[in-house]
C-alpha atoms as a PDB file:
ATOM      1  CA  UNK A   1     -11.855   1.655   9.855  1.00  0.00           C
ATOM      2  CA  UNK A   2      -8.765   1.051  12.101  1.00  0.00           C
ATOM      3  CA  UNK A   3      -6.517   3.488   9.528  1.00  0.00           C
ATOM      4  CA  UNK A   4      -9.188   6.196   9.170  1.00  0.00           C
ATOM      5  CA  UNK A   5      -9.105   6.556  12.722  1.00  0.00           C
ATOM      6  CA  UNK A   6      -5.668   7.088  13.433  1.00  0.00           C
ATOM      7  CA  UNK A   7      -5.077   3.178  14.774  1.00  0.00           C
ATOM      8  CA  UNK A   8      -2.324   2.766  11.907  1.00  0.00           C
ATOM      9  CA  UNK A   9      -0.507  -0.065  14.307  1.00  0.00           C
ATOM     10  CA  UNK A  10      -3.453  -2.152  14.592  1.00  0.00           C
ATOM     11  CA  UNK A  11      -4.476  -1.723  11.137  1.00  0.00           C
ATOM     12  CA  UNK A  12      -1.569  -3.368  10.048  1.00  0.00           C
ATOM     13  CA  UNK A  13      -1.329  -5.942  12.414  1.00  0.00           C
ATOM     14  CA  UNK A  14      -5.439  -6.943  11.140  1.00  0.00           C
ATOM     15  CA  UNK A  15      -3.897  -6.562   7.413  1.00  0.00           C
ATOM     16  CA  UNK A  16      -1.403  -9.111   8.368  1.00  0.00           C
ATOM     17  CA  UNK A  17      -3.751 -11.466   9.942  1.00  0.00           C
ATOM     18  CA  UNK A  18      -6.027 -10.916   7.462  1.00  0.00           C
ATOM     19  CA  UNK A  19      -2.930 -12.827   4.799  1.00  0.00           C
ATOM     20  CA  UNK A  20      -1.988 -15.175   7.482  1.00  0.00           C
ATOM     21  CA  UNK A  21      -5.847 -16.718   6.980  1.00  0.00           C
ATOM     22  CA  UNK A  22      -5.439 -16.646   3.479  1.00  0.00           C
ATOM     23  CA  UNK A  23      -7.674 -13.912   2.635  1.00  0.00           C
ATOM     24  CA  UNK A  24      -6.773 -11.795  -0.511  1.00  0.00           C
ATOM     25  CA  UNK A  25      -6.915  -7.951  -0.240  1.00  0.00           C
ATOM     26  CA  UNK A  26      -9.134  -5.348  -2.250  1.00  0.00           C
ATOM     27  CA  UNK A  27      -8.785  -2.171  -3.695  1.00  0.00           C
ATOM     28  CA  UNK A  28      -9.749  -0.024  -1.326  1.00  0.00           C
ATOM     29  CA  UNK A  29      -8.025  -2.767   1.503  1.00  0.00           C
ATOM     30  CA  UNK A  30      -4.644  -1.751  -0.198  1.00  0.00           C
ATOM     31  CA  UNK A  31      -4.708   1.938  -0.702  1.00  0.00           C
ATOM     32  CA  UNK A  32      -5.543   1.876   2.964  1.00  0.00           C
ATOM     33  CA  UNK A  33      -2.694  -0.555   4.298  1.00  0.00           C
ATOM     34  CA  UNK A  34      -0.786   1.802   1.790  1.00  0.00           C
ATOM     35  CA  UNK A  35      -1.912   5.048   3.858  1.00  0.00           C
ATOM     36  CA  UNK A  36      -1.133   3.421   7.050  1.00  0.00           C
ATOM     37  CA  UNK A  37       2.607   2.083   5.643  1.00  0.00           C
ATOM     38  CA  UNK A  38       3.236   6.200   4.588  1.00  0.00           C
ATOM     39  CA  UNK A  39       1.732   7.264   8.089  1.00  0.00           C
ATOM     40  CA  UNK A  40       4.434   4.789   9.889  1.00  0.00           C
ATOM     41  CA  UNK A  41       7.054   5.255   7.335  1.00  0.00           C
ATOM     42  CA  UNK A  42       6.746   1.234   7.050  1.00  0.00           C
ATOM     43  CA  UNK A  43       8.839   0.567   3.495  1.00  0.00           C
ATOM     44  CA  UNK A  44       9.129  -3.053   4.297  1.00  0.00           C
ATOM     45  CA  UNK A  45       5.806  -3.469   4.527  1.00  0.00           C
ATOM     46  CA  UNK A  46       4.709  -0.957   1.590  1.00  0.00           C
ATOM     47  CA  UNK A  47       6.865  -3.082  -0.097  1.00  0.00           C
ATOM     48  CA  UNK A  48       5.724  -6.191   0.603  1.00  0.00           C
ATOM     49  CA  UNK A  49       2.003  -4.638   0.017  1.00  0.00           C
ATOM     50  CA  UNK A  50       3.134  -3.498  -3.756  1.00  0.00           C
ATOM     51  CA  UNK A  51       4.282  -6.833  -4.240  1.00  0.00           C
ATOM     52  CA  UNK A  52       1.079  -8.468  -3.877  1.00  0.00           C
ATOM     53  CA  UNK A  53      -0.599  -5.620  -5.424  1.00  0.00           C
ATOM     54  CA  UNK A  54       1.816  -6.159  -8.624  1.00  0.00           C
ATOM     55  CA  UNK A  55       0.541 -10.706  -8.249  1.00  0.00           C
ATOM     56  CA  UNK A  56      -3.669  -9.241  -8.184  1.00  0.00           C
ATOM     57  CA  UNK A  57      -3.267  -7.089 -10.912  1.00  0.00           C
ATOM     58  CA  UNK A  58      -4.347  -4.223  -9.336  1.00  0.00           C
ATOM     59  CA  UNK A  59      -0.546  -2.144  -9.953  1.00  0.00           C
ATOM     60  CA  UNK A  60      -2.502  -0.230 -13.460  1.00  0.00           C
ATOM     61  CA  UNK A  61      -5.186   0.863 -11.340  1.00  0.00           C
ATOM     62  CA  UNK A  62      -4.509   4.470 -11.069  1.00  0.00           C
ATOM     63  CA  UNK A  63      -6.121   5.357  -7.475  1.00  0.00           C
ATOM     64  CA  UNK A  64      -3.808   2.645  -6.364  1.00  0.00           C
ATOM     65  CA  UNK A  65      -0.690   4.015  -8.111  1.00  0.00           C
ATOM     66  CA  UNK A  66      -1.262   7.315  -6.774  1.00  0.00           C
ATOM     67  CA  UNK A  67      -1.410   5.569  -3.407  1.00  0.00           C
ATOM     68  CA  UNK A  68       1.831   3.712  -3.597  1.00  0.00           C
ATOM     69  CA  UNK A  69       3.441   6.937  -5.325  1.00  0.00           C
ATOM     70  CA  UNK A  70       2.360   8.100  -1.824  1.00  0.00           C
ATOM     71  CA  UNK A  71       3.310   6.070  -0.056  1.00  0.00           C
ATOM     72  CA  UNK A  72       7.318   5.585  -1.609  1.00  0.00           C
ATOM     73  CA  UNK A  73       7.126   9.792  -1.102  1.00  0.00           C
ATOM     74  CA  UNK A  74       6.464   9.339   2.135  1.00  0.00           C
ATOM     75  CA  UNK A  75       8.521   6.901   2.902  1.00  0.00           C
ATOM     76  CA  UNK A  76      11.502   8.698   1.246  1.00  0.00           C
ATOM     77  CA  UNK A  77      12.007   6.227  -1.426  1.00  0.00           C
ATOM     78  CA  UNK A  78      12.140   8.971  -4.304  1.00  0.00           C
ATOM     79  CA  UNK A  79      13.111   6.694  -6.659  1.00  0.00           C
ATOM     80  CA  UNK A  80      10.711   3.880  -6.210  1.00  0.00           C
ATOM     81  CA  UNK A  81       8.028   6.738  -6.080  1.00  0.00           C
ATOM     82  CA  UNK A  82       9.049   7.730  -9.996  1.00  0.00           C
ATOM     83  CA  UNK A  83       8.856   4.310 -10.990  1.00  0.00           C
ATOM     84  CA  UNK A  84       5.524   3.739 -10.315  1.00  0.00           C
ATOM     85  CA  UNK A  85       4.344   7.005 -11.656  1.00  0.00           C
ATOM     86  CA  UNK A  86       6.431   6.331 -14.806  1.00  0.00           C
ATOM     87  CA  UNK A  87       4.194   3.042 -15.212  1.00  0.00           C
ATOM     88  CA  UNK A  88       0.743   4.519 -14.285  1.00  0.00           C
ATOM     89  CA  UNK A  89      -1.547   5.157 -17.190  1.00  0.00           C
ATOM     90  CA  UNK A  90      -2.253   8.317 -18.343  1.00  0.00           C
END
């Protein structure tokens, strides 16, 4: 709710308190902490995000690779961007 309201800051900030209590993010919980990392330019953290997107198995999911192609665009990582479309299914 935070993210679709324009709060991107404290979105994140509940995103990482949500991992500090051990509590494992969904699908839609990552393509929004995903919107929020391309809305702050935040690569750190969209990379820390794809990470443990990659460890849940969630990376073939193809609204979340569309999110994190996003979110690399945004970001300006071009080339991270193509990867992960390259590895999307079709």
């Amino acid at each position: 709710a935070y993210s679709q309201n324009g709060h991107d800051k404290q979105a994140l900030k509940l995103f990482r308190e949500m991992r500090l209590e051990g509590l494992k993010p969904n699908r839609v919980t990552f393509i929004s902490i995903l919107d929020v990392c391309a809305s702050l330019a935040t690569l750190a953290q969209g990379k820390e995000s794809h990470a443990s997107i990659i460890d849940s198995g969630l990376e073939v999911d193809v609204v979340v690779g569309t999110a994190l192609v996003n979110m690399y665009g945004k970001c300006g990582s071009l080339d991270d961007a193509r990867r992960v479309f390259d590895k999307m299914p079709q």
